[in-house]
PDB file of N, CA and C in Angstrom:
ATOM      1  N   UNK A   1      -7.928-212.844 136.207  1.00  0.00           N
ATOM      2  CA  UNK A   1      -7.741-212.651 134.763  1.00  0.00           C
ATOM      3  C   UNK A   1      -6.555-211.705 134.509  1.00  0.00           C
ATOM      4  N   UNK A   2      -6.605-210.559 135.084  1.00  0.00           N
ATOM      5  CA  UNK A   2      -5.455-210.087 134.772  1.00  0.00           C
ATOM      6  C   UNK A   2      -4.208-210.223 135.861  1.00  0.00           C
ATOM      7  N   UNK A   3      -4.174-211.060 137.006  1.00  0.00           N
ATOM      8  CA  UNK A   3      -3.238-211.768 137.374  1.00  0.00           C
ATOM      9  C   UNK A   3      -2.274-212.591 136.275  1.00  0.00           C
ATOM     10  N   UNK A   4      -2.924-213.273 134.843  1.00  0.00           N
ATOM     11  CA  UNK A   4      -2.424-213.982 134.314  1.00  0.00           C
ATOM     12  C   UNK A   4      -1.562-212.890 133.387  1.00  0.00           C
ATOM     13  N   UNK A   5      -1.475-211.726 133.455  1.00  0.00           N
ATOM     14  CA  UNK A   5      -0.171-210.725 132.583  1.00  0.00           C
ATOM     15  C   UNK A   5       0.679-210.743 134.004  1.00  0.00           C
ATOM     16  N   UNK A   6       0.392-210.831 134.831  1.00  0.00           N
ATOM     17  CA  UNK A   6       1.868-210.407 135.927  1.00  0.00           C
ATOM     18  C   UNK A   6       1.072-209.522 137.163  1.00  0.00           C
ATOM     19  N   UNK A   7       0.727-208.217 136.425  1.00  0.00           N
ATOM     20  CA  UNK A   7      -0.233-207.406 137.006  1.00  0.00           C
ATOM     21  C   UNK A   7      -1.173-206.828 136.467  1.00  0.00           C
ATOM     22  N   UNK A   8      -2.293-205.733 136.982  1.00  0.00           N
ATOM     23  CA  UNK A   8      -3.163-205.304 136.175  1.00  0.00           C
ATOM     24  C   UNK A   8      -2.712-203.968 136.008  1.00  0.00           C
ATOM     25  N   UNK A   9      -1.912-203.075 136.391  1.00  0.00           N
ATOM     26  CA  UNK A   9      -1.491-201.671 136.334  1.00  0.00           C
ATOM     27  C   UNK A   9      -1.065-201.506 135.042  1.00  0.00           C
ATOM     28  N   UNK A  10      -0.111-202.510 134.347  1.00  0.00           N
ATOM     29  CA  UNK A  10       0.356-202.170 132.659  1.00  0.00           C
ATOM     30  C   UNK A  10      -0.129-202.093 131.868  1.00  0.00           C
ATOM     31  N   UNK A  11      -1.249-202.808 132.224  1.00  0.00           N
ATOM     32  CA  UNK A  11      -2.469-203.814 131.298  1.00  0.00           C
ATOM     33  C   UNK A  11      -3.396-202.365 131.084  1.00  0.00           C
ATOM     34  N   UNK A  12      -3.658-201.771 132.298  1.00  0.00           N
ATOM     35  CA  UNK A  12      -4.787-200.486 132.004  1.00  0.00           C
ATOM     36  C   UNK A  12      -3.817-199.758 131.377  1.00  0.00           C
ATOM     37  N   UNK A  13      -2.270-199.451 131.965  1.00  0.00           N
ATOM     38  CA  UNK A  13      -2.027-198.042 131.456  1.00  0.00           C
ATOM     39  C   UNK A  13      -1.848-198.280 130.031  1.00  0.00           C
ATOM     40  N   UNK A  14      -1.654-199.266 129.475  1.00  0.00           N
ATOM     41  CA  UNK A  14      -1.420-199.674 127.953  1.00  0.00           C
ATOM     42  C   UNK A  14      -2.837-199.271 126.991  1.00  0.00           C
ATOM     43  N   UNK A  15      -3.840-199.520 128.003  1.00  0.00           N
ATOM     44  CA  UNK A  15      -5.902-199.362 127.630  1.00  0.00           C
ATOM     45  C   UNK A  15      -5.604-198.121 127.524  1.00  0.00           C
ATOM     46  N   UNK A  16      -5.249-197.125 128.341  1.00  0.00           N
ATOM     47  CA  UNK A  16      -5.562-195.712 128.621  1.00  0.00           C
ATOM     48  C   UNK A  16      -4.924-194.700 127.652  1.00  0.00           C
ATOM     49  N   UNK A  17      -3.650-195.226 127.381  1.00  0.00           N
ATOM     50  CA  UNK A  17      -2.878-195.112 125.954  1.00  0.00           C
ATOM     51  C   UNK A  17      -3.189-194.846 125.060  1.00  0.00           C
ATOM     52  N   UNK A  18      -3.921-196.276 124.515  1.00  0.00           N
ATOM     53  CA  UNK A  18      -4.875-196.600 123.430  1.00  0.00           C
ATOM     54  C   UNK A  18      -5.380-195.884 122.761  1.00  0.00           C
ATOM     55  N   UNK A  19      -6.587-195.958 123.920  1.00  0.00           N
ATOM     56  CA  UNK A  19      -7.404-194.989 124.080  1.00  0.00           C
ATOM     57  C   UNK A  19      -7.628-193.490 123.595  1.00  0.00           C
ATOM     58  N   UNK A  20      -6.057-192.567 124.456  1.00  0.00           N
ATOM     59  CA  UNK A  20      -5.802-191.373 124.290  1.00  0.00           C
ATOM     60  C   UNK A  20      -5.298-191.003 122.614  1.00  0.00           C
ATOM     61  N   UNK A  21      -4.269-192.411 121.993  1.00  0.00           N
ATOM     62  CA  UNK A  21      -4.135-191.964 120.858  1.00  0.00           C
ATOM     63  C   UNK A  21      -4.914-192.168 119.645  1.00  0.00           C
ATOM     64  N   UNK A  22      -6.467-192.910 120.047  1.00  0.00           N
ATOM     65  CA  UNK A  22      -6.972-193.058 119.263  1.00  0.00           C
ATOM     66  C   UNK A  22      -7.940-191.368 119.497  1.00  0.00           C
ATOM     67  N   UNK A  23      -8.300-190.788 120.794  1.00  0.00           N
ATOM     68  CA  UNK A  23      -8.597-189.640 120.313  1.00  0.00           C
ATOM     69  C   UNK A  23      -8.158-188.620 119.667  1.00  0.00           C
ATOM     70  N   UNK A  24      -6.835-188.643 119.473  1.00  0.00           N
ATOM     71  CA  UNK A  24      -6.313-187.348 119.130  1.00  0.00           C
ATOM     72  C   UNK A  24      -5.957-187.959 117.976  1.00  0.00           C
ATOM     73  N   UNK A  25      -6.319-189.267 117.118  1.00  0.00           N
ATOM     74  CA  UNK A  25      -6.984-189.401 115.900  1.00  0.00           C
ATOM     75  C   UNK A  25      -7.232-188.980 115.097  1.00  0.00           C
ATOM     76  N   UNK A  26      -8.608-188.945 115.680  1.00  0.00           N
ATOM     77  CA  UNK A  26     -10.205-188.585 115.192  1.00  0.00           C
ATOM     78  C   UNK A  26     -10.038-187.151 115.231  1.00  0.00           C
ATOM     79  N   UNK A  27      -9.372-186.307 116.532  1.00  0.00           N
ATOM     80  CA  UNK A  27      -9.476-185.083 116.410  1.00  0.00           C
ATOM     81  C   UNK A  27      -8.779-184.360 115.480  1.00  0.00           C
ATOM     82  N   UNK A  28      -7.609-184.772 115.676  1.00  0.00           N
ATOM     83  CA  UNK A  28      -7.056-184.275 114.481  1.00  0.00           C
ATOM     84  C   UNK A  28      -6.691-184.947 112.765  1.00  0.00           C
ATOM     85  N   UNK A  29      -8.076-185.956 112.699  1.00  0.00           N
ATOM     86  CA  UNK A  29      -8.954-186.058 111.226  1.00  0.00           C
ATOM     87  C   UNK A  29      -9.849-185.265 110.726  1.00  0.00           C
ATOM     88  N   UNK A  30     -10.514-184.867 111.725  1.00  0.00           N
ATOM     89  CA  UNK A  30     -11.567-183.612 112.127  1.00  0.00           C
ATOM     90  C   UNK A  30     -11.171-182.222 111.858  1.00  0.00           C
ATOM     91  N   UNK A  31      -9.763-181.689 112.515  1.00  0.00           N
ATOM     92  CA  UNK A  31      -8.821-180.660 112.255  1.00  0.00           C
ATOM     93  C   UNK A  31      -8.653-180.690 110.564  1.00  0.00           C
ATOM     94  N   UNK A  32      -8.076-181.497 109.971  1.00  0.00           N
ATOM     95  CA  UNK A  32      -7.984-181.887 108.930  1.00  0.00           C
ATOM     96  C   UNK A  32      -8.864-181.572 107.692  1.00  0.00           C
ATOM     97  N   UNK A  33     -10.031-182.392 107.917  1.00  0.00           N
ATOM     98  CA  UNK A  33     -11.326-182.147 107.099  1.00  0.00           C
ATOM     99  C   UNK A  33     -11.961-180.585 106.951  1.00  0.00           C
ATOM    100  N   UNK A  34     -11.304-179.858 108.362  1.00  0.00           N
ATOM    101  CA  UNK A  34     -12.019-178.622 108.509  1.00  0.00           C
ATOM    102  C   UNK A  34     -11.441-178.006 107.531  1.00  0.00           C
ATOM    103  N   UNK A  35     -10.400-177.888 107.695  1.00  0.00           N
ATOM    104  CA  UNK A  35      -8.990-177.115 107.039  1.00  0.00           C
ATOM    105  C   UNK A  35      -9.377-177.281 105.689  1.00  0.00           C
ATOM    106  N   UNK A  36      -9.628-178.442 105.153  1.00  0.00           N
ATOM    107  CA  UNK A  36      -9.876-178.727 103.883  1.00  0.00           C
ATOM    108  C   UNK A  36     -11.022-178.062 103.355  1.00  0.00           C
ATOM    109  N   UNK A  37     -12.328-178.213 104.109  1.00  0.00           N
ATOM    110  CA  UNK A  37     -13.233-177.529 103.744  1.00  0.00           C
ATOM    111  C   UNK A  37     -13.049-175.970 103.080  1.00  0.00           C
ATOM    112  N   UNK A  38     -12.703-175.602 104.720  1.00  0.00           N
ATOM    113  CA  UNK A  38     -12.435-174.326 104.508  1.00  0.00           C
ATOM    114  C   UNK A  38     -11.731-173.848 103.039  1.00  0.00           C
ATOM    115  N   UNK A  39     -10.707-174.509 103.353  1.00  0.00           N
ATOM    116  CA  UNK A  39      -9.744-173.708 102.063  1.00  0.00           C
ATOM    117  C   UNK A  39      -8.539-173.036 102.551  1.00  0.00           C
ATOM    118  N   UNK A  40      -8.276-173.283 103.755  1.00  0.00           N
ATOM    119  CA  UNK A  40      -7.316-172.687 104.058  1.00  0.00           C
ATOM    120  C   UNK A  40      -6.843-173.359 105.392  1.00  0.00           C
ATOM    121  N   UNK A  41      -5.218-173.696 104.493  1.00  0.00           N
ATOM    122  CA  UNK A  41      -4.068-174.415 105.565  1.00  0.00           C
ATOM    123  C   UNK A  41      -2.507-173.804 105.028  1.00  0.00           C
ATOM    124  N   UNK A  42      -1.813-174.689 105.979  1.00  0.00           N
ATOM    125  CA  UNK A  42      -0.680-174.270 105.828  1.00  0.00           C
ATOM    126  C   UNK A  42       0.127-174.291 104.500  1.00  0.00           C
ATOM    127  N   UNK A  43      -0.390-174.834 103.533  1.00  0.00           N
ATOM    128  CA  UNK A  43      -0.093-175.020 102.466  1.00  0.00           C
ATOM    129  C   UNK A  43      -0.362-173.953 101.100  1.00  0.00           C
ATOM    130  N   UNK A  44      -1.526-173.345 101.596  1.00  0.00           N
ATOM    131  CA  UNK A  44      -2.776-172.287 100.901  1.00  0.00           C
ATOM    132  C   UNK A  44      -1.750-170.947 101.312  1.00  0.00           C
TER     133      UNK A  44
END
């Protein structure tokens, strides 16, 4: 199956990618929301 891209090494590091920028997302949506709560950001 993943013979049929060429190889499987691009195929994960492209997954792992993904992956990483979908956490730092969430985390810093999270960062975000806090800030807001709080009342105090760079803007405040």
């Amino acid at each position: 199956m993943l013979k049929a891209y060429g190889s499987g090494t691009p195929v994960a590091i492209y997954v792992i990618i993904a992956a990483a920028v979908s956490a730092l997302g969430v985390l810093a949506a999270k960062e975000t929301r806090r800030r807001d709560d709080r009342g105090t950001g760079p803007l405040t």
